[in-house]
PDB file of N, CA and C in Angstrom:
ATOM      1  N   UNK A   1      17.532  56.247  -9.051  1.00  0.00           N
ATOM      2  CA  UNK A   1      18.381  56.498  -7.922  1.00  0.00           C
ATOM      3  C   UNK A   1      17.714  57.546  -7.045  1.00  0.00           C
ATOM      4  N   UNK A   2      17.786  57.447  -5.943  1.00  0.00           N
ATOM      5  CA  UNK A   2      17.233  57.937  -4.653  1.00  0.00           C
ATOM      6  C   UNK A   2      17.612  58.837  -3.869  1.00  0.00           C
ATOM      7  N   UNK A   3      18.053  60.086  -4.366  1.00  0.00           N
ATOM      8  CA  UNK A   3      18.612  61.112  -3.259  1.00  0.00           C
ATOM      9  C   UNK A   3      18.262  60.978  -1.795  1.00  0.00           C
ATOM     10  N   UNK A   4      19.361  60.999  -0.599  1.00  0.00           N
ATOM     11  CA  UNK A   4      18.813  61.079   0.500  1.00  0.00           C
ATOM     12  C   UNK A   4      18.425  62.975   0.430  1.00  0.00           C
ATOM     13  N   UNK A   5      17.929  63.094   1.938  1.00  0.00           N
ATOM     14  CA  UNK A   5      17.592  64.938   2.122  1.00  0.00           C
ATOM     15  C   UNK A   5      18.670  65.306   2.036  1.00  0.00           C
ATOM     16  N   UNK A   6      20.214  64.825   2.532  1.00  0.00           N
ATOM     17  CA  UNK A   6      21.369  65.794   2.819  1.00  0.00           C
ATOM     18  C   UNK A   6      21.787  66.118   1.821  1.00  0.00           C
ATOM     19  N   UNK A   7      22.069  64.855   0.161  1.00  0.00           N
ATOM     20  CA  UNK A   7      22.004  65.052  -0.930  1.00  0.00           C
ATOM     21  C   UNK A   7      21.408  65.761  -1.847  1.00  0.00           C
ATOM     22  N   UNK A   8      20.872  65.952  -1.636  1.00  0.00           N
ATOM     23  CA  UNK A   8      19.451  66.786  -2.229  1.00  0.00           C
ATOM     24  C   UNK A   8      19.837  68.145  -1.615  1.00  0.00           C
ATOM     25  N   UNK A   9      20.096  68.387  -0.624  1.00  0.00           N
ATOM     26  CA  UNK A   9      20.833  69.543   0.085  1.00  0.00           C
ATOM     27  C   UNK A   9      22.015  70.165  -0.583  1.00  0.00           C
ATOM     28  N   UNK A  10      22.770  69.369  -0.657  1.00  0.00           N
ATOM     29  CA  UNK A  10      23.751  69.102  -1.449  1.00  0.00           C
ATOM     30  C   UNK A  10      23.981  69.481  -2.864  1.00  0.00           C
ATOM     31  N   UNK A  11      23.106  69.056  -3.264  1.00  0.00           N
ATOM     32  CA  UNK A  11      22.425  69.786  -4.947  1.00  0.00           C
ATOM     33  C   UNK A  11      22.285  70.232  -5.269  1.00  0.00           C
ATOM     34  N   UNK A  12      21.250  71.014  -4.586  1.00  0.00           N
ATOM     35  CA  UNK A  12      20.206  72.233  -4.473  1.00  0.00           C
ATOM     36  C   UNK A  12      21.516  73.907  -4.076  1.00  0.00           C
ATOM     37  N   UNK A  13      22.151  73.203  -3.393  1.00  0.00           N
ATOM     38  CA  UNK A  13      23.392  74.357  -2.971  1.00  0.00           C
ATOM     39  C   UNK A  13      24.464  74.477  -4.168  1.00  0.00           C
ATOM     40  N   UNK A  14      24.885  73.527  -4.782  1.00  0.00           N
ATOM     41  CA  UNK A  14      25.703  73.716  -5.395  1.00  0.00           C
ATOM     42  C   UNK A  14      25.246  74.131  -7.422  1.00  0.00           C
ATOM     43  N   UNK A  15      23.730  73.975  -7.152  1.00  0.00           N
ATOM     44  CA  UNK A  15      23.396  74.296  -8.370  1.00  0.00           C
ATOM     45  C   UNK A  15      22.346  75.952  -8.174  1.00  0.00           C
ATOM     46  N   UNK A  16      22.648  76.611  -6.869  1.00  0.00           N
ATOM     47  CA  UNK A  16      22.132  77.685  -6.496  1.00  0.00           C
ATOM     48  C   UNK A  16      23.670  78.138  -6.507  1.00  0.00           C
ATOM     49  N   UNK A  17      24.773  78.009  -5.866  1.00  0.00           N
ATOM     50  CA  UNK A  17      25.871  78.545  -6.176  1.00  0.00           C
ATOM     51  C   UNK A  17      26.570  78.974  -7.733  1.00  0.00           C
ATOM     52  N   UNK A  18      26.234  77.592  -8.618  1.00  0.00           N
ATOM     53  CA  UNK A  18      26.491  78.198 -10.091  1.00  0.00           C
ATOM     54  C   UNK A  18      26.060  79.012 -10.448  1.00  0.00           C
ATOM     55  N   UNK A  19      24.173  79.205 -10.228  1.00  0.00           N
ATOM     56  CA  UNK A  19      23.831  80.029 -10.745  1.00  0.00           C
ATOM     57  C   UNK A  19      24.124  81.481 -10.228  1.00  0.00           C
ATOM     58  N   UNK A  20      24.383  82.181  -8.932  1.00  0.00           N
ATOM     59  CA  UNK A  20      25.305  83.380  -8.610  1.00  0.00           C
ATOM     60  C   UNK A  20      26.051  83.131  -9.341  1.00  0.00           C
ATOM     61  N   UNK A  21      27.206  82.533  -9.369  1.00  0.00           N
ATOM     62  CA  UNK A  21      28.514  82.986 -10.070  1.00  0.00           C
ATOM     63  C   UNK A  21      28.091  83.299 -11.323  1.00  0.00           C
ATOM     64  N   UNK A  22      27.656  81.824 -12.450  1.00  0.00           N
ATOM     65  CA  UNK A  22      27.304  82.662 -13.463  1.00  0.00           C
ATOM     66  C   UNK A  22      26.577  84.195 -13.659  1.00  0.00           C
ATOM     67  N   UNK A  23      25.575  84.904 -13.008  1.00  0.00           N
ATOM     68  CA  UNK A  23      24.894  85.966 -13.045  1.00  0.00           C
ATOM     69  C   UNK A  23      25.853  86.792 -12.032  1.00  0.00           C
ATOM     70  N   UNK A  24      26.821  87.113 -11.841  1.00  0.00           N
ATOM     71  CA  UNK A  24      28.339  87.728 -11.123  1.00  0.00           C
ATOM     72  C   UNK A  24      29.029  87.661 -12.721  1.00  0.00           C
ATOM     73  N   UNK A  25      29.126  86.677 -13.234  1.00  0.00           N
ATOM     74  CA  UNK A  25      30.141  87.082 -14.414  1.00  0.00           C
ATOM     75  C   UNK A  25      29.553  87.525 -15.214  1.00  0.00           C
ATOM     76  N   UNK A  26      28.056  87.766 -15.180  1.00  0.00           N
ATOM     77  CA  UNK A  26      27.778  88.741 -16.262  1.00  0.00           C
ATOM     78  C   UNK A  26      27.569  90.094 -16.184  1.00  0.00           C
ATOM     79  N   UNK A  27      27.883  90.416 -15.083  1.00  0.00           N
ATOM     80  CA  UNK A  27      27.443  91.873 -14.036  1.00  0.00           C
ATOM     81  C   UNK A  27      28.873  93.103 -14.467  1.00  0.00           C
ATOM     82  N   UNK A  28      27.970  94.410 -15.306  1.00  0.00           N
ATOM     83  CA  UNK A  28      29.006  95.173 -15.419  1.00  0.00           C
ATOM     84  C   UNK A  28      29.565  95.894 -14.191  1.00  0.00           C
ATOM     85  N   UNK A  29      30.817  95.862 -14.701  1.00  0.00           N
ATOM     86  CA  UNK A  29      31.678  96.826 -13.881  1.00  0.00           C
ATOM     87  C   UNK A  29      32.416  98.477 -14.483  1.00  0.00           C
ATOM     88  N   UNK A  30      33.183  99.230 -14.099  1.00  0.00           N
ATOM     89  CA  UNK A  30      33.185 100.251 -13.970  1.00  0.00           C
ATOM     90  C   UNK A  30      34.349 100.146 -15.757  1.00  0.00           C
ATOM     91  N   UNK A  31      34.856  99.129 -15.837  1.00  0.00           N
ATOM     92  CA  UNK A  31      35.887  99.152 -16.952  1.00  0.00           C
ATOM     93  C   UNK A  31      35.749  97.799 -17.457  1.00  0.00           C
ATOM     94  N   UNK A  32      34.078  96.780 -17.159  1.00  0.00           N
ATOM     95  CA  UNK A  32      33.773  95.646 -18.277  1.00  0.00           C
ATOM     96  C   UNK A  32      31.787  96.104 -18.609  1.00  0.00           C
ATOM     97  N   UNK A  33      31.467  95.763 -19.314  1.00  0.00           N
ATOM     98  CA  UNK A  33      29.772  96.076 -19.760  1.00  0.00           C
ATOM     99  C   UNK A  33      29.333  94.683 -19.378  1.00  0.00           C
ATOM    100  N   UNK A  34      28.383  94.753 -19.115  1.00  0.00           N
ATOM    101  CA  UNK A  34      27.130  93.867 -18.620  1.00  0.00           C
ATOM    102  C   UNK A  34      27.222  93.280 -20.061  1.00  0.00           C
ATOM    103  N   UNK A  35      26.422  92.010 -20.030  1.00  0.00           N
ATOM    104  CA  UNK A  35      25.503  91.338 -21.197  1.00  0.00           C
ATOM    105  C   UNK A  35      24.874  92.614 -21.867  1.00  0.00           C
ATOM    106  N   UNK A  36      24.217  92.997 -21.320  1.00  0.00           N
ATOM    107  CA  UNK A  36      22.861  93.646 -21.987  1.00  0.00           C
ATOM    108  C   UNK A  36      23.742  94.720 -22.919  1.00  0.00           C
ATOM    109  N   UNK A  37      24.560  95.812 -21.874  1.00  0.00           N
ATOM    110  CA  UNK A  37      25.448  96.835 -22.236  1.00  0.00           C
ATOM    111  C   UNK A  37      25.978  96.175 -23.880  1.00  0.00           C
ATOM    112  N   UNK A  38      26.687  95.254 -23.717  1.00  0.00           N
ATOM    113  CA  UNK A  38      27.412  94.974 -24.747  1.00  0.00           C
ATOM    114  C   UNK A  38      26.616  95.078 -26.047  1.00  0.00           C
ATOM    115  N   UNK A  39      25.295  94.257 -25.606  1.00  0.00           N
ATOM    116  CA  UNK A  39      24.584  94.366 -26.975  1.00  0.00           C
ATOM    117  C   UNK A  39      24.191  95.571 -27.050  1.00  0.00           C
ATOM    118  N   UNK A  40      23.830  96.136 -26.653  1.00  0.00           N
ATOM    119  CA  UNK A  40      23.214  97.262 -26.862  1.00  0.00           C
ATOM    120  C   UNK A  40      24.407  98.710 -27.583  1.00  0.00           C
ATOM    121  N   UNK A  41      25.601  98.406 -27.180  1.00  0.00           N
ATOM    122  CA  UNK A  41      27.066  98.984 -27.470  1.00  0.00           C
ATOM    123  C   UNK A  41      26.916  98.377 -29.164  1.00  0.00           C
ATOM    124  N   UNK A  42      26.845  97.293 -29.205  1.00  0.00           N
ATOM    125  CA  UNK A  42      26.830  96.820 -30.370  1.00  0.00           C
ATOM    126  C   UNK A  42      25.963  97.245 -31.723  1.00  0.00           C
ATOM    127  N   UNK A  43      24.665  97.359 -31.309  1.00  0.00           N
ATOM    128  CA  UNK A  43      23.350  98.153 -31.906  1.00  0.00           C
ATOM    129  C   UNK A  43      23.828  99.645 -31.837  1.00  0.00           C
ATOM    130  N   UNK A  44      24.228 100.758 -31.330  1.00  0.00           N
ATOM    131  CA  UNK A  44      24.439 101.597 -31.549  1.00  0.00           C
ATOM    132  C   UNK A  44      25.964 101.889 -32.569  1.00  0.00           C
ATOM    133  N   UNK A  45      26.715 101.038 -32.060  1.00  0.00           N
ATOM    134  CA  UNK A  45      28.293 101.166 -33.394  1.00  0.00           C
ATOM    135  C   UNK A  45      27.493 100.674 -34.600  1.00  0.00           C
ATOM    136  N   UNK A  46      26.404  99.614 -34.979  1.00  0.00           N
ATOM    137  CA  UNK A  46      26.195  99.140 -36.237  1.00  0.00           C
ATOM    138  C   UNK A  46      25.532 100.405 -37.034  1.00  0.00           C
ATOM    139  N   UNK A  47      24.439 101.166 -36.098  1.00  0.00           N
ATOM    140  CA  UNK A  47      23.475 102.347 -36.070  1.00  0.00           C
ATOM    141  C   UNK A  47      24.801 103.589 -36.921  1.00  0.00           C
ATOM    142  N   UNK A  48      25.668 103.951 -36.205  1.00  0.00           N
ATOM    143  CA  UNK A  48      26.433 105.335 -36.260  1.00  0.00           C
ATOM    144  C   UNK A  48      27.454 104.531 -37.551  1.00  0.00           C
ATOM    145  N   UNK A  49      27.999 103.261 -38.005  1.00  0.00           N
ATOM    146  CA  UNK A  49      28.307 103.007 -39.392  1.00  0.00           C
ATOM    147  C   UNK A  49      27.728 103.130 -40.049  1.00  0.00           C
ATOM    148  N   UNK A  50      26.462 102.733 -40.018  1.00  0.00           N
ATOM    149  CA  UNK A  50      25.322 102.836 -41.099  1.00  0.00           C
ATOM    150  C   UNK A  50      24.616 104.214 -41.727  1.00  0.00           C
ATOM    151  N   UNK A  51      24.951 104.906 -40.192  1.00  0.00           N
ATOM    152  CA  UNK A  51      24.860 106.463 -40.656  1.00  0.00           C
ATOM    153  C   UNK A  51      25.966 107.075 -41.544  1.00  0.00           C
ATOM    154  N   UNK A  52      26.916 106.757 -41.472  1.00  0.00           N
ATOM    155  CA  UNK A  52      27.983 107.354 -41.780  1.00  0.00           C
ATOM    156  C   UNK A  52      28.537 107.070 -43.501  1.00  0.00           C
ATOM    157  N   UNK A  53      27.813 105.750 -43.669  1.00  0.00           N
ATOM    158  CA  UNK A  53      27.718 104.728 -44.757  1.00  0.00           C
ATOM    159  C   UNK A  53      26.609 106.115 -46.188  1.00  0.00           C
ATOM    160  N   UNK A  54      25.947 106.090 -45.133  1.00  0.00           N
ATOM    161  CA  UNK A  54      25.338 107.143 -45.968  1.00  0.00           C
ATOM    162  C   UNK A  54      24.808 108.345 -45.980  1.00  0.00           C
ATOM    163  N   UNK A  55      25.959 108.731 -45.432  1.00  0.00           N
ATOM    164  CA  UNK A  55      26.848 110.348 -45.294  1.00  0.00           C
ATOM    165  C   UNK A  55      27.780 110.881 -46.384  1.00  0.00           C
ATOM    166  N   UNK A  56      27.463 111.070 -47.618  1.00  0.00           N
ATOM    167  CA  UNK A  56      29.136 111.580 -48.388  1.00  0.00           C
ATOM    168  C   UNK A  56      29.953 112.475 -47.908  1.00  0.00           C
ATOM    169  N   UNK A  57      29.844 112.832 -47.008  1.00  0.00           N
ATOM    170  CA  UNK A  57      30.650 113.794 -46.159  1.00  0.00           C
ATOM    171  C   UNK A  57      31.678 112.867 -45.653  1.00  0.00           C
ATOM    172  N   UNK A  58      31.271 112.102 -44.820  1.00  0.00           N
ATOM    173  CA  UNK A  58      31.885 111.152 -44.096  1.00  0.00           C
ATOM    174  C   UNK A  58      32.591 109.929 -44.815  1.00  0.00           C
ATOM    175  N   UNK A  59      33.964 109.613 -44.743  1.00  0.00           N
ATOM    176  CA  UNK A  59      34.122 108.010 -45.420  1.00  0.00           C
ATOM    177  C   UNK A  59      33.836 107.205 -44.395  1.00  0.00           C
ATOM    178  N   UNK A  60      33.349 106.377 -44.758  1.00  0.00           N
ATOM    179  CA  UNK A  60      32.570 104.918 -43.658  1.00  0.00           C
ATOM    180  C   UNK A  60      33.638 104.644 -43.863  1.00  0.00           C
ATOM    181  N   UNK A  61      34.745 103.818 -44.426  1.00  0.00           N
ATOM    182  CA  UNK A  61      35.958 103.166 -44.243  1.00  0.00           C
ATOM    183  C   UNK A  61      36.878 103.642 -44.140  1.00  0.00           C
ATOM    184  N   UNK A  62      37.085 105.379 -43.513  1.00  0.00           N
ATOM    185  CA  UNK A  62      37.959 105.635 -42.992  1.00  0.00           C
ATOM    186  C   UNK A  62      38.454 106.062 -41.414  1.00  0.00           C
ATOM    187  N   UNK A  63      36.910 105.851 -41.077  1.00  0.00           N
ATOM    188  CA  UNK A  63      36.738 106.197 -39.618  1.00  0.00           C
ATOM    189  C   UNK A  63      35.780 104.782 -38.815  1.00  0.00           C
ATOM    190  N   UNK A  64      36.832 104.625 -37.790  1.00  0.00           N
ATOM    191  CA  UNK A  64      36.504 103.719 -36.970  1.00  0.00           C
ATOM    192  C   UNK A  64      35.296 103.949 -35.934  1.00  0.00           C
ATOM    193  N   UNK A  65      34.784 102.927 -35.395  1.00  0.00           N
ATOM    194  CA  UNK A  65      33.997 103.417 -34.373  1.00  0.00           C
ATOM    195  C   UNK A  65      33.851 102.385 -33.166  1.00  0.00           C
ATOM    196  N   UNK A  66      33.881 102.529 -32.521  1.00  0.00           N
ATOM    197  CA  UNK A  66      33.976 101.801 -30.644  1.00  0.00           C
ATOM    198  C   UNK A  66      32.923 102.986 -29.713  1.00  0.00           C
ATOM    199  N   UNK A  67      32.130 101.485 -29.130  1.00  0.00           N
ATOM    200  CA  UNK A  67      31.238 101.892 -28.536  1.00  0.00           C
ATOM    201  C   UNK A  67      31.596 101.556 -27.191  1.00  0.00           C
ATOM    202  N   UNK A  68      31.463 102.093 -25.713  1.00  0.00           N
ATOM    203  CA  UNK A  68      31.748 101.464 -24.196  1.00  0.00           C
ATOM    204  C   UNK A  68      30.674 102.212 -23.542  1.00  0.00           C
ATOM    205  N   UNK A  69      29.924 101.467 -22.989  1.00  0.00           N
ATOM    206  CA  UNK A  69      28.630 101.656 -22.260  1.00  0.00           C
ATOM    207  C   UNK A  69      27.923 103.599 -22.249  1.00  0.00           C
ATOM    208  N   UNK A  70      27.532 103.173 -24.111  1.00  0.00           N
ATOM    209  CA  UNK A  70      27.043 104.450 -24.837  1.00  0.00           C
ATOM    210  C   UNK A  70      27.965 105.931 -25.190  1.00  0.00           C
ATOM    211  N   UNK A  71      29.201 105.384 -24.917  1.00  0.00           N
ATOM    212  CA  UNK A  71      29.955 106.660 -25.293  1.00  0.00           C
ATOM    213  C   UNK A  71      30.780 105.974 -26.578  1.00  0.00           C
ATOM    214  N   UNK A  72      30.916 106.701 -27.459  1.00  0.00           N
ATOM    215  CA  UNK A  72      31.164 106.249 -28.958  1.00  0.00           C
ATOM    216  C   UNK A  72      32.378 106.909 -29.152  1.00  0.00           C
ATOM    217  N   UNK A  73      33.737 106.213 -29.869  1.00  0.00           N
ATOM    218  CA  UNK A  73      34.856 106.593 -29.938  1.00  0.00           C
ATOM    219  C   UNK A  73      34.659 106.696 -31.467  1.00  0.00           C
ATOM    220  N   UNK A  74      35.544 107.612 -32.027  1.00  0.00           N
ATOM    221  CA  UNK A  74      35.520 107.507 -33.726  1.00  0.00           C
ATOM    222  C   UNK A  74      37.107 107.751 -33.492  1.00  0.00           C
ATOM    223  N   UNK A  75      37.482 106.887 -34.551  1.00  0.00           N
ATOM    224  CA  UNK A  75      39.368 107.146 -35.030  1.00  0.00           C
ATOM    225  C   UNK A  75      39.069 107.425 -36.254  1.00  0.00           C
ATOM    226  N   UNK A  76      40.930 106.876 -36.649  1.00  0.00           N
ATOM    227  CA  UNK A  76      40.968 107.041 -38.115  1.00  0.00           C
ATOM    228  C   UNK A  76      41.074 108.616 -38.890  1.00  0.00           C
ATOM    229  N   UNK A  77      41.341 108.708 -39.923  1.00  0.00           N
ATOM    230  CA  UNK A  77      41.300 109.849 -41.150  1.00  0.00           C
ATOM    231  C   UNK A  77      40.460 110.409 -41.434  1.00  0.00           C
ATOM    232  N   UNK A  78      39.824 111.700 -41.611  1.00  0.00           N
ATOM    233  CA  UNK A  78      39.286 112.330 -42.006  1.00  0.00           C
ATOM    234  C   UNK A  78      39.991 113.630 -43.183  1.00  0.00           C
ATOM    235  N   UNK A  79      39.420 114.280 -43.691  1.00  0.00           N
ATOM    236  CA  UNK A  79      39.559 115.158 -45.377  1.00  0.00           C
ATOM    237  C   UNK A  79      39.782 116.457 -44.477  1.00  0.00           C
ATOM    238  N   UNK A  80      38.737 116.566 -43.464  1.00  0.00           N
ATOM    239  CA  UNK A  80      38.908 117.678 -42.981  1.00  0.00           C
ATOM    240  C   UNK A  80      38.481 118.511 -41.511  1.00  0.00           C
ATOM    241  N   UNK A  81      38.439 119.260 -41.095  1.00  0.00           N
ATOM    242  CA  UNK A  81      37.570 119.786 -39.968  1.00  0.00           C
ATOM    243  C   UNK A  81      36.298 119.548 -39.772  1.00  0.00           C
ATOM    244  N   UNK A  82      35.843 120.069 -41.015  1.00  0.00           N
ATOM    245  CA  UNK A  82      34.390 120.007 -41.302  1.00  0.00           C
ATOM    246  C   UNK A  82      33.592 118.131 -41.167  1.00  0.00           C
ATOM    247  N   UNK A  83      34.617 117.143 -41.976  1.00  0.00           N
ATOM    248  CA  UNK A  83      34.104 115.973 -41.872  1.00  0.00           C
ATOM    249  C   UNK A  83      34.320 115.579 -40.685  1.00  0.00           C
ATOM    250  N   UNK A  84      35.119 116.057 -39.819  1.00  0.00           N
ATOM    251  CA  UNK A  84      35.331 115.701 -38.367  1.00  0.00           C
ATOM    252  C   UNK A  84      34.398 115.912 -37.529  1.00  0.00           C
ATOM    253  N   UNK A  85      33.999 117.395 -37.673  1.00  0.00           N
ATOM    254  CA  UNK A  85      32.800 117.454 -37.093  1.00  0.00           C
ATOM    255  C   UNK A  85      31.813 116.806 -37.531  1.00  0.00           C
ATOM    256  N   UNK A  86      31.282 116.823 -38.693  1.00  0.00           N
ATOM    257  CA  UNK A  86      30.473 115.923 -39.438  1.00  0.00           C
ATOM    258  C   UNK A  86      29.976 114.566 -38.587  1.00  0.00           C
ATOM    259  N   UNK A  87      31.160 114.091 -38.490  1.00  0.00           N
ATOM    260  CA  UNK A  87      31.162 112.343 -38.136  1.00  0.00           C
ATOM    261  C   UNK A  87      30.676 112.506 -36.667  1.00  0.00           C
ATOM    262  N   UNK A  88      31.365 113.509 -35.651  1.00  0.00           N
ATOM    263  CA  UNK A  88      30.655 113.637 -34.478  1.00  0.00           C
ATOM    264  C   UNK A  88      29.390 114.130 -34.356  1.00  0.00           C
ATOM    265  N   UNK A  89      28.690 114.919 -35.715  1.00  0.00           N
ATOM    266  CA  UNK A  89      27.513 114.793 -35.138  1.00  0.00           C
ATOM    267  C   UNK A  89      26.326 114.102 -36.076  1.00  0.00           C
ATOM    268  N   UNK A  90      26.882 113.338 -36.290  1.00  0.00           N
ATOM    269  CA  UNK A  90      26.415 112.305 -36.554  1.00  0.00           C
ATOM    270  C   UNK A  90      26.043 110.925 -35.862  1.00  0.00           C
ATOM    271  N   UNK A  91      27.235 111.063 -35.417  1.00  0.00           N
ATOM    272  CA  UNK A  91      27.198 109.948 -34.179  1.00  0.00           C
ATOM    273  C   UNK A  91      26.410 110.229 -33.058  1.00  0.00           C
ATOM    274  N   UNK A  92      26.021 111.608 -32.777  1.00  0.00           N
ATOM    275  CA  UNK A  92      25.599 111.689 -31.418  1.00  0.00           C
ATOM    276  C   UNK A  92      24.035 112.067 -32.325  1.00  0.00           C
ATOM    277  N   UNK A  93      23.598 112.266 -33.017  1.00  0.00           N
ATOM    278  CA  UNK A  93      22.477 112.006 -33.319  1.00  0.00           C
ATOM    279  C   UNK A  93      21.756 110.641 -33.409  1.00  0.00           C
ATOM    280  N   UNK A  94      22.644 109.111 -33.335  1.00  0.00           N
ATOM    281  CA  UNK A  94      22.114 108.080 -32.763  1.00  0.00           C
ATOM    282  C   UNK A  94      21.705 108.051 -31.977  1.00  0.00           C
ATOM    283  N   UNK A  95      20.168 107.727 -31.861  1.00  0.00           N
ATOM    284  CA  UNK A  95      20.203 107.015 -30.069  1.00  0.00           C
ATOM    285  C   UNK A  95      20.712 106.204 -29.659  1.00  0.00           C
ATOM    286  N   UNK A  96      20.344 106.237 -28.391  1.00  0.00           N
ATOM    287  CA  UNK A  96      21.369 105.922 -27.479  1.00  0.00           C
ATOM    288  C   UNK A  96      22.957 106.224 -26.970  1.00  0.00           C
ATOM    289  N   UNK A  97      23.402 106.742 -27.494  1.00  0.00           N
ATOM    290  CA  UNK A  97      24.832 107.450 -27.701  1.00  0.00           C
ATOM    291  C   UNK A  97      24.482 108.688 -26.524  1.00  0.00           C
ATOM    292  N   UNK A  98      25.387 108.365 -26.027  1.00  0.00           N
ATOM    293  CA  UNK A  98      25.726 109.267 -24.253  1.00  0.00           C
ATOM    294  C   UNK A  98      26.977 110.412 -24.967  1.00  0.00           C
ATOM    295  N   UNK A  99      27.585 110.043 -25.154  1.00  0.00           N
ATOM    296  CA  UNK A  99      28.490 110.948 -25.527  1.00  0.00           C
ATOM    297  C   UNK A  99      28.901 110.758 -26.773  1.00  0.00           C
ATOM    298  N   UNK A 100      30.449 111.577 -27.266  1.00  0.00           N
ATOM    299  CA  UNK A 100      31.270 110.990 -28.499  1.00  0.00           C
ATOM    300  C   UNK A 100      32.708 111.960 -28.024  1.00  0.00           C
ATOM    301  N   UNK A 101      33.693 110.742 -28.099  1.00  0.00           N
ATOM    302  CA  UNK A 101      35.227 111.063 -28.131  1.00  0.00           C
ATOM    303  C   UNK A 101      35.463 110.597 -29.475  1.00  0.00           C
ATOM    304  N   UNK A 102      35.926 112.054 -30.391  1.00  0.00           N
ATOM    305  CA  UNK A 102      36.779 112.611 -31.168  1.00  0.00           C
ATOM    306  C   UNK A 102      38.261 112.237 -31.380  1.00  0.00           C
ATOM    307  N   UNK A 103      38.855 110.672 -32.188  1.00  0.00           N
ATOM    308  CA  UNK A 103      40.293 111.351 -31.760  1.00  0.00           C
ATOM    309  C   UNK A 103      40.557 111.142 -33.376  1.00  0.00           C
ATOM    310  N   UNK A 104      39.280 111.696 -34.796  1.00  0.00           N
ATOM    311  CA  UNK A 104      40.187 111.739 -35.715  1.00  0.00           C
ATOM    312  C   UNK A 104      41.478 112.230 -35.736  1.00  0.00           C
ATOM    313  N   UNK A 105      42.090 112.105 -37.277  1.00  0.00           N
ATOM    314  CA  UNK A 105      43.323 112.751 -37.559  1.00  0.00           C
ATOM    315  C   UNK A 105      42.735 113.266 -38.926  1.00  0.00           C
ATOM    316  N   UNK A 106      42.997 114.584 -38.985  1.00  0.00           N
ATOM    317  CA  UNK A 106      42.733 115.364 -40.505  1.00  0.00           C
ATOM    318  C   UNK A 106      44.290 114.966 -41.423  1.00  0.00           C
ATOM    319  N   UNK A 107      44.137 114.638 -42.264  1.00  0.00           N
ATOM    320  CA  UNK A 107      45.277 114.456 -43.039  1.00  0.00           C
ATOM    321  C   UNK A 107      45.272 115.010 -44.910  1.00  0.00           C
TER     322      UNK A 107
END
């Protein structure tokens, strides 16, 4: 089958239009992460469990962790002050980690 030019015009536009949109929906914004962000969010939460995994200070399964374009959240329980701090600096001794929000609970 034989595209005329206008068709082909035609084509060429609407398969240059997908491709913007798709590369628009992958584009971070101020409160979603990029592609890249995400993985990379991802590699640093696996990084700061794994630290924490083998930390006895720290319980790995009692403190959560969430990553958003390099700032690292920790929840959850902690024993004490000391493991609180602990876990934060721990976390920010990962690279990549921009910051760390704190919202254990000592219990």
């Amino acid at each position: 089958m034989k595209l005329t030019r206008f068709q082909a015009a035609i084509a060429q536009s609407v398969l240059a239009t997908s491709l913007l949109v798709s590369l628009a929906a992958c584009a971070p914004t101020p409160t979603r992460e990029g592609t890249g962000e995400y993985l990379d969010d991802s590699v640093i939460t696996g990084k700061v469990k794994a630290a924490f995994a083998a930390d006895p200070t720290v319980k790995a399964t009692q403190v959560q962790v969430e990553t958003f374009k390099g700032t690292v959240q920790l929840s959850g329980f902690v024993d004490s002050r000391e493991s609180a701090q602990k876990a934060v600096d721990i976390a920010r001794g990962v690279k990549g980690v921009k910051s760390v929000k704190n919202d254990t609970v000592i219990r």
